[in-house]
C-alpha atoms as a PDB file:
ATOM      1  CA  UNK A   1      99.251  63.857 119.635  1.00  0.00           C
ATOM      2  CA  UNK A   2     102.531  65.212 120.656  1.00  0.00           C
ATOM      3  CA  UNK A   3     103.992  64.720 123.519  1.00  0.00           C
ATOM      4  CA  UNK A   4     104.222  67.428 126.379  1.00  0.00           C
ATOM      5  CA  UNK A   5     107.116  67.450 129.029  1.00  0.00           C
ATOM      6  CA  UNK A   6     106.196  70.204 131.435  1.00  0.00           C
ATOM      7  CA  UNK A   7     103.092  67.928 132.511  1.00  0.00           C
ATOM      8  CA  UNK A   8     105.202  65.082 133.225  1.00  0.00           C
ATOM      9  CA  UNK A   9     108.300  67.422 134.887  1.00  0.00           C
ATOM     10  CA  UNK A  10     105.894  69.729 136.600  1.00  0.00           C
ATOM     11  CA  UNK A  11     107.212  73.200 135.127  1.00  0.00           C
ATOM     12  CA  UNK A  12     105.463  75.841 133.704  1.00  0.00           C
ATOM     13  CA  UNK A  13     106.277  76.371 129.590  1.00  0.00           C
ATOM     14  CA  UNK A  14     106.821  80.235 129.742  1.00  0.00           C
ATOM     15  CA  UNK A  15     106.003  82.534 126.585  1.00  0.00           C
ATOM     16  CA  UNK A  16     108.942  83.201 123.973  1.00  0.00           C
ATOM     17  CA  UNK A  17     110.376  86.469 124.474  1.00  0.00           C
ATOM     18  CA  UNK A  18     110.373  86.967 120.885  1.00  0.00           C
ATOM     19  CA  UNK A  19     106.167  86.961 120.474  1.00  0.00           C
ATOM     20  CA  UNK A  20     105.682  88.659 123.477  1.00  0.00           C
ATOM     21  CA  UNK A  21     107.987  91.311 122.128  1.00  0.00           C
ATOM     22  CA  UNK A  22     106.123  95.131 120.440  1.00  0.00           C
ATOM     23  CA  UNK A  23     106.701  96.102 117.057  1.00  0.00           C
ATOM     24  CA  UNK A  24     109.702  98.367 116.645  1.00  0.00           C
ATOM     25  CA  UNK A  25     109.346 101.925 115.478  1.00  0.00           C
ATOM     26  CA  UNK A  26     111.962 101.109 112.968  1.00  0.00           C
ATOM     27  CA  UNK A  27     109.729  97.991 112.210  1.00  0.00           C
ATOM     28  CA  UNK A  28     106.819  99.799 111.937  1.00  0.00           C
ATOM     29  CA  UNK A  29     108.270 103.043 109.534  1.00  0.00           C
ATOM     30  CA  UNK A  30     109.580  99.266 107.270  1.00  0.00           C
ATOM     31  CA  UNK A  31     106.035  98.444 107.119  1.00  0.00           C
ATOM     32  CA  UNK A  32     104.867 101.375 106.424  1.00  0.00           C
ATOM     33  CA  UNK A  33     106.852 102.094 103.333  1.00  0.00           C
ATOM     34  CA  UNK A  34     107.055  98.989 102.241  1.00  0.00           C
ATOM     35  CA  UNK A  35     103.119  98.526 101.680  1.00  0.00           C
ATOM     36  CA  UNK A  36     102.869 101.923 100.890  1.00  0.00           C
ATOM     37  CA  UNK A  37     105.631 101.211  97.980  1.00  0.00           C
ATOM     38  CA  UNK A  38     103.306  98.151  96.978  1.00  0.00           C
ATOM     39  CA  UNK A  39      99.837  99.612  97.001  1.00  0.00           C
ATOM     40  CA  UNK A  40     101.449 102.911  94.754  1.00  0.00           C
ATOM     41  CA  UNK A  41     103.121 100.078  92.270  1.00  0.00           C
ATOM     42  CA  UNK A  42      99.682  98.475  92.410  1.00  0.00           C
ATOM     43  CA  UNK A  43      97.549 101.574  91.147  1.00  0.00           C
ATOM     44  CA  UNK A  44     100.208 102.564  89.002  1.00  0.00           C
ATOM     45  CA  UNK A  45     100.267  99.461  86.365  1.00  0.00           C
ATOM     46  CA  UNK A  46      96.601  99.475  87.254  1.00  0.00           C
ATOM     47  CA  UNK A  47      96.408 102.771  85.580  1.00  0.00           C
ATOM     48  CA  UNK A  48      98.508 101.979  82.786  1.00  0.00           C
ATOM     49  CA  UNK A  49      96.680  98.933  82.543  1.00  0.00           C
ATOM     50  CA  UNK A  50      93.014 100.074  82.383  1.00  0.00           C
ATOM     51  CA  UNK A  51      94.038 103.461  80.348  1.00  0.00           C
ATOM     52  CA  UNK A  52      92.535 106.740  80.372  1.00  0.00           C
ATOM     53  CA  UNK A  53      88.658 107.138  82.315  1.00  0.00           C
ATOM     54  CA  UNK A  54      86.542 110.282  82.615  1.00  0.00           C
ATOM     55  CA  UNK A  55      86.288 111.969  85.723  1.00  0.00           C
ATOM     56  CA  UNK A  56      82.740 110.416  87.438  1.00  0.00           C
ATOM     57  CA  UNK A  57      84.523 107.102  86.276  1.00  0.00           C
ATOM     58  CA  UNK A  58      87.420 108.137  88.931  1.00  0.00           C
ATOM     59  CA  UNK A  59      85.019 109.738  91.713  1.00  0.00           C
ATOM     60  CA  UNK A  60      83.691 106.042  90.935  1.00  0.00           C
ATOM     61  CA  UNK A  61      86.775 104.201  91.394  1.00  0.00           C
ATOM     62  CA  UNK A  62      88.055 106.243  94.042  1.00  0.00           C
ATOM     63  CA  UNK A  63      84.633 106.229  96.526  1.00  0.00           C
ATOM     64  CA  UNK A  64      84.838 102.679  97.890  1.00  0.00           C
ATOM     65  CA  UNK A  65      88.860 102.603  98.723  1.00  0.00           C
ATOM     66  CA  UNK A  66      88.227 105.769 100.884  1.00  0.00           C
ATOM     67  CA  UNK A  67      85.676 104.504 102.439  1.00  0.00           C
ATOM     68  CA  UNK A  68      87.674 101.507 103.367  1.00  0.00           C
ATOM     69  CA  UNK A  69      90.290 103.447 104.673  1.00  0.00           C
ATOM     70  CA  UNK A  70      87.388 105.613 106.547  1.00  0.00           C
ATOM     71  CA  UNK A  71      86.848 102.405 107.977  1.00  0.00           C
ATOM     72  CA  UNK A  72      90.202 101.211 108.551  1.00  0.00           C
ATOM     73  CA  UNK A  73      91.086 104.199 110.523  1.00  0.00           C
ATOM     74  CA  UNK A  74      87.447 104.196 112.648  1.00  0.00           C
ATOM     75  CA  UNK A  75      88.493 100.805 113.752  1.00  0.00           C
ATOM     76  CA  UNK A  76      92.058 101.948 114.527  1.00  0.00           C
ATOM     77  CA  UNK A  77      90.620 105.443 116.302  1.00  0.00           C
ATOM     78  CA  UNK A  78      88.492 103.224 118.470  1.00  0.00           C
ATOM     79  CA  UNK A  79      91.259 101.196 120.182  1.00  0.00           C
ATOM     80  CA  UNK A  80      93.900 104.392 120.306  1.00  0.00           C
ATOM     81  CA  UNK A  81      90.607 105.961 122.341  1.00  0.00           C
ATOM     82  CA  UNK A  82      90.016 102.525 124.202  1.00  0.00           C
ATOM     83  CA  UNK A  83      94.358 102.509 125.026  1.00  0.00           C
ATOM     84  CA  UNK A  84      94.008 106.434 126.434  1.00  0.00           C
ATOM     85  CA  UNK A  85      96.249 106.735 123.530  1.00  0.00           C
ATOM     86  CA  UNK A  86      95.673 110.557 122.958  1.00  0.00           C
ATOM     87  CA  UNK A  87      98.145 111.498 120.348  1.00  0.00           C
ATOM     88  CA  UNK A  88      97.663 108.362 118.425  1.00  0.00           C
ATOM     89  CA  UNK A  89      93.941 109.344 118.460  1.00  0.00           C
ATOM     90  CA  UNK A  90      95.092 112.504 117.201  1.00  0.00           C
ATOM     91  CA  UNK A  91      97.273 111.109 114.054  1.00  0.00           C
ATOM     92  CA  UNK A  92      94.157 109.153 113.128  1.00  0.00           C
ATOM     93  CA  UNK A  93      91.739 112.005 113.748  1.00  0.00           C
ATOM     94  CA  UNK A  94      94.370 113.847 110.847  1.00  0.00           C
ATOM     95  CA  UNK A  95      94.527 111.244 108.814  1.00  0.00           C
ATOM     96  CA  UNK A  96      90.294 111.221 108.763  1.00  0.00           C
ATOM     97  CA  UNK A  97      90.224 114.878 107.844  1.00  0.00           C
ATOM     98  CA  UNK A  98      93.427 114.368 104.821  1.00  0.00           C
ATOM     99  CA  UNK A  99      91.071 111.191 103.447  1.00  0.00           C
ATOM    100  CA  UNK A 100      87.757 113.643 103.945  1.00  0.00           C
ATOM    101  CA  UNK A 101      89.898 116.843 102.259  1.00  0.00           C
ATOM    102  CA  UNK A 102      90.866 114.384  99.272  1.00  0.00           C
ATOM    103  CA  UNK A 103      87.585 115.109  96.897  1.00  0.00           C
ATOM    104  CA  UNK A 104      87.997 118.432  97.411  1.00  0.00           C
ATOM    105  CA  UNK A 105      91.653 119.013  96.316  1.00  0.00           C
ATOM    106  CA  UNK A 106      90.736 116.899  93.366  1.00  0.00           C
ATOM    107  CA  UNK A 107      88.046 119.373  92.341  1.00  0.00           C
ATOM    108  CA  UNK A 108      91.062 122.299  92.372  1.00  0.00           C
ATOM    109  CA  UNK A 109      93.741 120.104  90.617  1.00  0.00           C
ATOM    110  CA  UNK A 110      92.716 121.709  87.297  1.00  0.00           C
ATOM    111  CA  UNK A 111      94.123 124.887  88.469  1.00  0.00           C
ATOM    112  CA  UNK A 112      97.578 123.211  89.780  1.00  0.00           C
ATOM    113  CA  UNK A 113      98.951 119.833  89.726  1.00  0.00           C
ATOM    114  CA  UNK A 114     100.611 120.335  92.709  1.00  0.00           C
ATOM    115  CA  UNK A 115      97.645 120.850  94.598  1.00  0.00           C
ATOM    116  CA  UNK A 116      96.095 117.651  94.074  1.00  0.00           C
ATOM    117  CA  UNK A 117      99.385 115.902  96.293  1.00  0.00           C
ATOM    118  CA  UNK A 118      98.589 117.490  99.485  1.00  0.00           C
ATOM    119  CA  UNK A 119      95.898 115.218 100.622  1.00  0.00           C
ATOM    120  CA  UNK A 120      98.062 112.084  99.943  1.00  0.00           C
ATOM    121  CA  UNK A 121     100.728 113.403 101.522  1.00  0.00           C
ATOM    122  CA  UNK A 122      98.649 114.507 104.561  1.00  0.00           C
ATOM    123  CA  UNK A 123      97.464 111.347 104.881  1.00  0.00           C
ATOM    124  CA  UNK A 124     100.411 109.381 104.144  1.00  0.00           C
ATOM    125  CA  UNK A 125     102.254 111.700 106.858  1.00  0.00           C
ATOM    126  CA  UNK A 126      99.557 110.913 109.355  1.00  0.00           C
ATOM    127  CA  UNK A 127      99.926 107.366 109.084  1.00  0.00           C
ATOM    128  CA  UNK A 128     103.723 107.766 109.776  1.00  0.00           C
ATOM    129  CA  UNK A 129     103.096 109.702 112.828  1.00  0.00           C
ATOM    130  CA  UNK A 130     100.788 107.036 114.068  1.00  0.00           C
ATOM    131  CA  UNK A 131     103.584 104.777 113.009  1.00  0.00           C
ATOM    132  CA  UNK A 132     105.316 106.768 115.503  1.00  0.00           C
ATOM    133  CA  UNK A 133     103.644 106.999 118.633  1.00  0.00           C
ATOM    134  CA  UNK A 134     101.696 103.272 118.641  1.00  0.00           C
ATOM    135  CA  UNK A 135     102.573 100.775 121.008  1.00  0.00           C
ATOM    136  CA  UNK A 136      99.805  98.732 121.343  1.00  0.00           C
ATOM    137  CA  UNK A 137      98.558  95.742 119.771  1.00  0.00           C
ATOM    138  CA  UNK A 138      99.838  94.641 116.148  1.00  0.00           C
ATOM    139  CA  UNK A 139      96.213  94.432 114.779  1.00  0.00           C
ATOM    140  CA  UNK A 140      95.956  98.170 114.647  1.00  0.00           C
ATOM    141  CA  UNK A 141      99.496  98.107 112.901  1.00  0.00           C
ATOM    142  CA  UNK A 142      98.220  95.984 110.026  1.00  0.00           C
ATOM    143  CA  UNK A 143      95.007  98.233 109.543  1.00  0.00           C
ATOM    144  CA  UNK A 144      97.884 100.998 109.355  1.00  0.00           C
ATOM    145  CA  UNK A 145      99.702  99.215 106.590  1.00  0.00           C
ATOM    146  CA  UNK A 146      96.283  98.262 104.940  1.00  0.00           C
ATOM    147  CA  UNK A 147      95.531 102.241 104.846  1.00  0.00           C
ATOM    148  CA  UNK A 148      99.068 103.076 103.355  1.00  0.00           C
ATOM    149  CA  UNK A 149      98.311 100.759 100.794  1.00  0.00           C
ATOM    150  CA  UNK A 150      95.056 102.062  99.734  1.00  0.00           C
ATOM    151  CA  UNK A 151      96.217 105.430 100.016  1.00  0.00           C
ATOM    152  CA  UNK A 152      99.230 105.426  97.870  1.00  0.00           C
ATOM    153  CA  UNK A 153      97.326 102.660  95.419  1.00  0.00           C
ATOM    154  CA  UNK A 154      95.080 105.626  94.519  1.00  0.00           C
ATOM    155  CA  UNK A 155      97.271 108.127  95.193  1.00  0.00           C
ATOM    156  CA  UNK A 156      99.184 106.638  92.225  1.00  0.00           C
ATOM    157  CA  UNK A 157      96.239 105.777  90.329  1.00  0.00           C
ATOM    158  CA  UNK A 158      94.913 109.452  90.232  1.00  0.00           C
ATOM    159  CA  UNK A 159      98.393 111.019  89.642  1.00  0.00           C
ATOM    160  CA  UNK A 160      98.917 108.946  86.915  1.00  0.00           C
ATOM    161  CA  UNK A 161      95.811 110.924  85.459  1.00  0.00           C
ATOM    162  CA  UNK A 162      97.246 114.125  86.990  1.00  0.00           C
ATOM    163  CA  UNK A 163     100.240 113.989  85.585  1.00  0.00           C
ATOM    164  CA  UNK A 164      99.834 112.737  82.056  1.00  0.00           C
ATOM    165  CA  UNK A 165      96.282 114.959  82.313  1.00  0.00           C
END
């Protein structure tokens, strides 16, 4: 058992100011890409790894990590709505309808390569604007991070296909 002073003295032992302390914005955008960064390394050598699929064998792959981050970002909507957090709410609510858009971009990315990017971005730009505005608890920052990761994991994974495709 170790031994505790401010019983014996009487004084109060007073948080550090260090954990009490937010998250940055600077700390958070770090985050942000640096998970991100990760999770598209991550579904890029699983790509070359696994080699080429057919298409249901993507919709396939690529159905459970959106749902995740569906869920992720549920979770994360909730407490922005709980905090009054309006336009933190709002980042989330456009990062639902970039993850929602994704299957459907996919289905026109024969016609242009380029069109198949503007979901991830979307998505990967709402996450940076929630990255902008949140100042609440760190929780929701780590389901942010988790999201950036699956996003740019399959991101990668997919325009690995894209591109070589």
């Amino acid at each position: 058992m170790a031994f505790d002073g401010a019983r014996v003295s009487q004084t109060a032992i007073l948080p550090s100011p260090i954990a009490s302390e937010a998250w940055r914005r600077s700390e958070r955008f770090a985050l942000l890409l640096g998970v991100s960064a990760l999770g598209a390394a991550a579904g890029f050598a699983g790509t070359l790894a696994s080699g080429r699929f057919d298409l249901w064998v993507l919709a396939v792959i690529a159905a459970p990590v959106l749902a995740l981050t569906l869920y992720l970002t549920g979770a994360t909507l909730t407490e922005a709505l709980e905090r009054r957090a309006h336009g933190c709410a709002g980042a989330c609510m456009l990062h639902v309808a970039a993850i929602l858009a994704w299957p459907l971009t996919a289905l026109f990315t024969p016609l242009s390569a380029a069109i198949f990017w503007i979901a991830p971005l979307a998505a990967l730009s709402a996450l940076v604007l929630f990255a902008s505005c949140w100042s609440g608890a760190p929780r929701a920052i780590y389901r942010m991070a988790g999201q950036g990761a699956l996003v740019a994991a399959l991101a990668a994974h997919q325009g690995v296909f894209v591109i070589l495709g």
